[in-house]
Protein backbone atom coordinates (compact mmCIF):
# COMPACT_ATOMS: atom_id res chain seq x y z
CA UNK A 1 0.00 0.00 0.00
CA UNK A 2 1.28 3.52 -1.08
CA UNK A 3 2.43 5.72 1.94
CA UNK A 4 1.80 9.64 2.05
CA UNK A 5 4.13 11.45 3.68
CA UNK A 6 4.15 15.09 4.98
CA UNK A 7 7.88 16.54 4.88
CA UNK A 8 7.31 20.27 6.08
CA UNK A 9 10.26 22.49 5.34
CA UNK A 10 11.13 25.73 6.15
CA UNK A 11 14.48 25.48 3.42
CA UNK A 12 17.01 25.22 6.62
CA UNK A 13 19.66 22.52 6.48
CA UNK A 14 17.70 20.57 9.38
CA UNK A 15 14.29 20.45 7.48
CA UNK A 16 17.12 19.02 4.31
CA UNK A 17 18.42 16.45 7.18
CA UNK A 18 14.48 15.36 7.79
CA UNK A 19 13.63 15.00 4.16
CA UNK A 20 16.91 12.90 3.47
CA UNK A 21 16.32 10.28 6.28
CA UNK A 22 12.29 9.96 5.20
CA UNK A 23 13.81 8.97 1.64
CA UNK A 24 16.25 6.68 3.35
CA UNK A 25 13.60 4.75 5.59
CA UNK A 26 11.63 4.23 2.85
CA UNK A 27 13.68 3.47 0.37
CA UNK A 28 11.86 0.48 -0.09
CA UNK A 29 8.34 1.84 -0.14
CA UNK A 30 6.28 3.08 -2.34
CA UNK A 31 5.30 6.72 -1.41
CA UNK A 32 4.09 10.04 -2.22
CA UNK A 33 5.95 12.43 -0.36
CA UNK A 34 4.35 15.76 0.21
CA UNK A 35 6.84 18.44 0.77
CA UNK A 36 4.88 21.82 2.52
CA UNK A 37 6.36 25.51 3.11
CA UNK A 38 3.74 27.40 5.18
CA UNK A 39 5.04 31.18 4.34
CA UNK A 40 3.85 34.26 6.33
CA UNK A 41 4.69 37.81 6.94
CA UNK A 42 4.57 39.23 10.41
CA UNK A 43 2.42 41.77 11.08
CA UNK A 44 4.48 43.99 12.38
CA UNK A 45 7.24 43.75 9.66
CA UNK A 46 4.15 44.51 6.42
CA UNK A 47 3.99 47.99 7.96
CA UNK A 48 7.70 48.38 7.39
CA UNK A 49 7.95 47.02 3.30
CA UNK A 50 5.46 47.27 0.37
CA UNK A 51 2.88 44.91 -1.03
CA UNK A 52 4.91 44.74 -3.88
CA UNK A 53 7.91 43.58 -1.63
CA UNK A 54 5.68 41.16 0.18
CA UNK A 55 4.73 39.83 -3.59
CA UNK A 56 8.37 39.42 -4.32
CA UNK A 57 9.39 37.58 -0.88
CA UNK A 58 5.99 35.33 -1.49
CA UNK A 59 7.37 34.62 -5.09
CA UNK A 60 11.14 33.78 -3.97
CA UNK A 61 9.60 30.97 -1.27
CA UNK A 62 7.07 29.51 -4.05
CA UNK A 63 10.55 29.18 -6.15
CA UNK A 64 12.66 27.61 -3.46
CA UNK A 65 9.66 24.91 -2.90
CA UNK A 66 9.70 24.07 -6.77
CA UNK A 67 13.39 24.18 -6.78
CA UNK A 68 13.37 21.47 -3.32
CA UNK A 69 11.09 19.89 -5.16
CA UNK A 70 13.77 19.01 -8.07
CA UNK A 71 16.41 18.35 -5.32
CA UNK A 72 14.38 15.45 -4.23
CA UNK A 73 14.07 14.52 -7.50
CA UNK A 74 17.80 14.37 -8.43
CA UNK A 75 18.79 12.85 -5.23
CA UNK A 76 16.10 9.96 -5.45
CA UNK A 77 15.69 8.28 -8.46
CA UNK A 78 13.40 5.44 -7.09
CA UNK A 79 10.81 4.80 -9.24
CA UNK A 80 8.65 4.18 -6.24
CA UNK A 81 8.57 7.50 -5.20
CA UNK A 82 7.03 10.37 -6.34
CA UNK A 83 7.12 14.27 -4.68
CA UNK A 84 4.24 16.51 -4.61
CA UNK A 85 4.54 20.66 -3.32
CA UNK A 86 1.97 22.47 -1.12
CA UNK A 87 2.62 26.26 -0.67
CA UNK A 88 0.56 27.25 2.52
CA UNK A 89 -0.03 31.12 3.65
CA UNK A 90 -1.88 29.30 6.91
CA UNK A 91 0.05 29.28 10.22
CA UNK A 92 2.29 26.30 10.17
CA UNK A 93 0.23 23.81 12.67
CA UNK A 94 -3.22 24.53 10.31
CA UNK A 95 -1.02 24.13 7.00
CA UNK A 96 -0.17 20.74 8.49
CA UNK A 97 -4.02 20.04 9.58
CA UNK A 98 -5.22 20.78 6.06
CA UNK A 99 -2.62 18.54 4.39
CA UNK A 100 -3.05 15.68 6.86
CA UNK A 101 -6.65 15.56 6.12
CA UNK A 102 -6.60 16.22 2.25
CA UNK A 103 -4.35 13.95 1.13
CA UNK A 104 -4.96 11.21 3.95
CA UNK A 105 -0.99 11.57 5.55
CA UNK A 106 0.24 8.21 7.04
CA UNK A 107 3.25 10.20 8.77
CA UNK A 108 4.53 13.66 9.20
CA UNK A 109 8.43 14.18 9.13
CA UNK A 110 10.59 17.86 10.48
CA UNK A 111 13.62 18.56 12.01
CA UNK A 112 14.00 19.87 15.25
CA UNK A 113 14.73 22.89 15.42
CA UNK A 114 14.12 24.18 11.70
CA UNK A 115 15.87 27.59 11.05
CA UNK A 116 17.29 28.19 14.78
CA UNK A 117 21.10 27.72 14.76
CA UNK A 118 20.94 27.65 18.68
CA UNK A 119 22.57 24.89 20.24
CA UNK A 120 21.10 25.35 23.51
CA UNK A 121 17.76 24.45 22.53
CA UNK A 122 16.45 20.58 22.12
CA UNK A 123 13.27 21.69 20.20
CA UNK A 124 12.18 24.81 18.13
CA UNK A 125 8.91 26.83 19.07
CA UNK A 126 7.42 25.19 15.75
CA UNK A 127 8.09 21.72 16.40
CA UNK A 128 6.75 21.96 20.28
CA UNK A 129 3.63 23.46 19.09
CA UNK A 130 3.19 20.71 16.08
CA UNK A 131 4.05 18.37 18.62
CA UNK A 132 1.69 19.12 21.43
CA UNK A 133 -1.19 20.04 19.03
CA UNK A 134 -0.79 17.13 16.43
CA UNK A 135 -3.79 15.11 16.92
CA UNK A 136 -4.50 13.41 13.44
CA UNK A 137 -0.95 11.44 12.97
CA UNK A 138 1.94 10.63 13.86
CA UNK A 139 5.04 13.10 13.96
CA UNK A 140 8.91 11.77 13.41
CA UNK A 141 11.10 14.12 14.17
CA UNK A 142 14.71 13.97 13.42
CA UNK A 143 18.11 15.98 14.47
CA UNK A 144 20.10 17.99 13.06
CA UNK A 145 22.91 16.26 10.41
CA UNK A 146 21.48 12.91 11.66
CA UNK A 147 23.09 10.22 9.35
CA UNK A 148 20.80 7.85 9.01
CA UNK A 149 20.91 4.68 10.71
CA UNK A 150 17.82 1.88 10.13
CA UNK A 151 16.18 1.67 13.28
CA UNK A 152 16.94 -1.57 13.88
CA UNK A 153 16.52 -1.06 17.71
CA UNK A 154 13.20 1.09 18.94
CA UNK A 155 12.97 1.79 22.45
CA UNK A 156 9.18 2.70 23.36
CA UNK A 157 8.89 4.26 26.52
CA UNK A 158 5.41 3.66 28.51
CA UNK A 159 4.49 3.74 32.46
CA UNK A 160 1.56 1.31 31.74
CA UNK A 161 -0.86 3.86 33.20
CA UNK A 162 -2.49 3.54 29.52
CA UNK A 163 -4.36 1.10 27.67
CA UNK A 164 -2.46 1.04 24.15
CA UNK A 165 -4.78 -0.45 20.67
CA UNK A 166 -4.50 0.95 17.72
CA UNK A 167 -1.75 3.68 18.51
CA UNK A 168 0.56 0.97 18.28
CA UNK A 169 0.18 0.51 14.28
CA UNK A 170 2.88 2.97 13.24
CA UNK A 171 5.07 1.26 15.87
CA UNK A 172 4.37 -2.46 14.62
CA UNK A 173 4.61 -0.96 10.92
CA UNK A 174 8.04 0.59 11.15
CA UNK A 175 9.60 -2.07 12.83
CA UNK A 176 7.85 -4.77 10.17
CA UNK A 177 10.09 -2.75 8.03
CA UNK A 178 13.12 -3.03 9.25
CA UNK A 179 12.63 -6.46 11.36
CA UNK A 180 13.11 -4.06 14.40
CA UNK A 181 13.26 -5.18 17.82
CA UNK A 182 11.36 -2.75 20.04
CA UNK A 183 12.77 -2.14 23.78
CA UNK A 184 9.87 -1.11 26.14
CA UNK A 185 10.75 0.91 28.65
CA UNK A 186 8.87 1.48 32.20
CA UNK A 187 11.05 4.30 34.43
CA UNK A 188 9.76 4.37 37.83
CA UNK A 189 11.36 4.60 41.30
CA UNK A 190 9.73 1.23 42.07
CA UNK A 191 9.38 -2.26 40.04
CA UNK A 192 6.12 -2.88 41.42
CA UNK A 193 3.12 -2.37 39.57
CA UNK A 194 -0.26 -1.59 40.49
CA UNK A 195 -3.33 -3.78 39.17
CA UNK A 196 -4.01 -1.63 35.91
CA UNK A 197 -0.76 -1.20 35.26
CA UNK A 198 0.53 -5.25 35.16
CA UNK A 199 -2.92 -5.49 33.05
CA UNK A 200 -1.33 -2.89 30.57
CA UNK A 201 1.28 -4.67 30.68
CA UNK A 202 -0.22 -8.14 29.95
CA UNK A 203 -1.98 -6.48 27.20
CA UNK A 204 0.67 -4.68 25.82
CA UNK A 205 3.23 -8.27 25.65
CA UNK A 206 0.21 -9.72 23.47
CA UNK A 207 0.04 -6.59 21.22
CA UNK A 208 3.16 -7.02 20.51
CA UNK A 209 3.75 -11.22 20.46
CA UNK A 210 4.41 -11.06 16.96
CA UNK A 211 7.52 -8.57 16.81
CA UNK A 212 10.58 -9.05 17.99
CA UNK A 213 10.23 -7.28 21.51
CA UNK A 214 11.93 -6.92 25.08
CA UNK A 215 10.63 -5.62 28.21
CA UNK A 216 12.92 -3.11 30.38
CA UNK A 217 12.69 -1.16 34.02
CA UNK A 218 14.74 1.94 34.73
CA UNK A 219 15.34 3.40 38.05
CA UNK A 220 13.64 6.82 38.56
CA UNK A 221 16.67 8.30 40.13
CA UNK A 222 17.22 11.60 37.95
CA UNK A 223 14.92 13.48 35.58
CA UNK A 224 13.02 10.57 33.15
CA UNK A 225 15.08 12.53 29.81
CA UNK A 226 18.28 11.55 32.02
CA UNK A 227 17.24 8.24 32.46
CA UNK A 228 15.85 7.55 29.07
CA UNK A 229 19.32 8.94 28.07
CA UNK A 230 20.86 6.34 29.80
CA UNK A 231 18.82 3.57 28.17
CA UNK A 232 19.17 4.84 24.72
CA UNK A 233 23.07 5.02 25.10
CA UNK A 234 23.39 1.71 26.87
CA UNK A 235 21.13 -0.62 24.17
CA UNK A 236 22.15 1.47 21.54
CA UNK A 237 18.95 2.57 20.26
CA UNK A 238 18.11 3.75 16.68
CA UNK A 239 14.24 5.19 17.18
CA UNK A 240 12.56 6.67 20.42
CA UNK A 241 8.74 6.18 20.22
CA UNK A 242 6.62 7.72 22.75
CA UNK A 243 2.54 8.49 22.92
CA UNK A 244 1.54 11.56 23.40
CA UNK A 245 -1.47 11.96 26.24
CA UNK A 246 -1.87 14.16 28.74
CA UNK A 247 1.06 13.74 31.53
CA UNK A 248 2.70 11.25 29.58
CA UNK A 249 6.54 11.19 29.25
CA UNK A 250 6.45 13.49 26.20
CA UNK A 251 5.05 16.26 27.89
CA UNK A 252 7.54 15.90 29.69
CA UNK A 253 10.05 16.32 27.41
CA UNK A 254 8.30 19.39 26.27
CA UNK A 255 8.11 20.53 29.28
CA UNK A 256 11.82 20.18 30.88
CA UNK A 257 14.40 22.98 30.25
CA UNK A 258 16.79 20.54 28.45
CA UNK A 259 20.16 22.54 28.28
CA UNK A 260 22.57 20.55 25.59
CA UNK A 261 25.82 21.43 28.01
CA UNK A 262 23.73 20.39 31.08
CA UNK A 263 21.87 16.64 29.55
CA UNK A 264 23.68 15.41 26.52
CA UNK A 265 20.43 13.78 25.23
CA UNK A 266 21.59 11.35 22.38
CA UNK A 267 20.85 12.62 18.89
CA UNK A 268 18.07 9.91 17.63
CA UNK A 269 14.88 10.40 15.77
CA UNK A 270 11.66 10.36 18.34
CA UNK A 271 8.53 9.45 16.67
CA UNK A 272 5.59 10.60 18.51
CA UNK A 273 2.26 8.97 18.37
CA UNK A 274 -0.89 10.84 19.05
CA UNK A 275 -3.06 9.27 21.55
CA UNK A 276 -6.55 7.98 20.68
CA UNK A 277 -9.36 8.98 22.64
């Protein structure tokens, strides 16, 4: 079955870095890969510069899109593959919405940080807000000059306080496509679980009976992104998958002033997976 995939790009070298290692995992697939620039003016800076300025800058990002585009085009010569542009004037996180729902997206694919050179950040303001407000797929998002490495390993962190169906699908399909063993992780100060969580559990060992799969405990004793850090490092993982639901470990994440000199959190695609309701 044909994927669609949503590569939004804002022309920096990290969005180039995101589309590169969606080509790479699916080099095998047959896709339609949507590549989106959602342009916009600030309000502030139209009462500096002319329409006629604002027609030219408008023009100049239509042309880079076209010109991407091509890139892809030269780069991957897959016959499987085929590239598609949407030029948005909506804010970035309703671009995405539109495109998600109009051409039925499987996955959405961006870098982390976009345009922002600053090393002291984990996440740029765009990809926390697509993040915390994607609710119609799921979002990959991948580092800066990440080379890409199959995920044969996929750590999937969970603290069985959640019943997981369906959500799982993206998880079960990427790691069908790479024969990936997935790692779940529980970090908690205690091993013990309470009644719903060993039936999560139970449940989730059956979801998952037919991959390749391990179950792991890590001891609460810093901040979870230290201790995730820890696991990632020491089984040498390839993919970080995490659901996103209120107070879950992702939140987290968003949440946590994550200083690059302070946690050196390990450079590795996360793919987040909106929860179902």
């Amino acid at each position: 079955m044909k994927q669609s995939i949503l590569i939004p790009t804002d022309f920096s070298d990290n969005a180039w870095s995101a589309l590169l290692y969606t080509l790479k995992l699916y080099k095998n697939q047959s896709c339609t890969f949507y590549l989106l620039h959602a342009w916009s003016v600030k309000s502030s800076t139209r009462t500096y510069i002319t329409s006629n300025y604002i027609d030219t800058l408008k023009a100049d990002a239509e042309k880079q899109l076209f010109e991407l585009k091509d890139q892809a085009d030269a780069i991957d010569e897959l016959s499987k593959h085929t590239f598609e542009i949407i030029f948005s004037t909506e804010k970035l996180q309703d671009a995405v919405d539109a495109a998600v729902k109009k051409y039925q997206i499987d996955m959405v694919f961006m870098g982390t940080k976009g345009a922002s050179k600053s090393k002291e950040i984990l996440f740029g303001s765009n990809t926390i807000n697509l993040i915390k407000q994607m609710k119609l797929c799921p979002i990959v998002v991948v580092p800066d000059n990440f080379d890409f490495v199959a995920p044969k390993q996929i750590a999937f962190a969970t603290d069985y306080n959640r019943f997981f169906g369906d959500e799982l699908q993206p998880l079960k399909d990427i790691s069908k496509l790479y024969d990936s063993k997935i790692k779940v992780v529980h970090i908690c100060k205690e091993k013990t679980l309470t009644d719903a969580q060993n039936y999560n559990l139970a449940t989730l060992q059956s979801n998952l009976v037919d991959y390749p799969n391990s179950f792991h405990w890590m001891p609460n004793d810093d901040k979870k992104t230290q201790e995730i850090t820890k696991f990632i490092k020491e089984q040498d993982i390839n993919l970080l998958v995490l659901i996103n639901y209120q107070h879950s470990f992702i939140e987290n994440l968003m949440n946590e002033p994550i200083i690059k000199n302070v946690v050196s959190y390990p450079s590795i695609p996360l793919l987040i997976i909106p929860a179902i309701d």
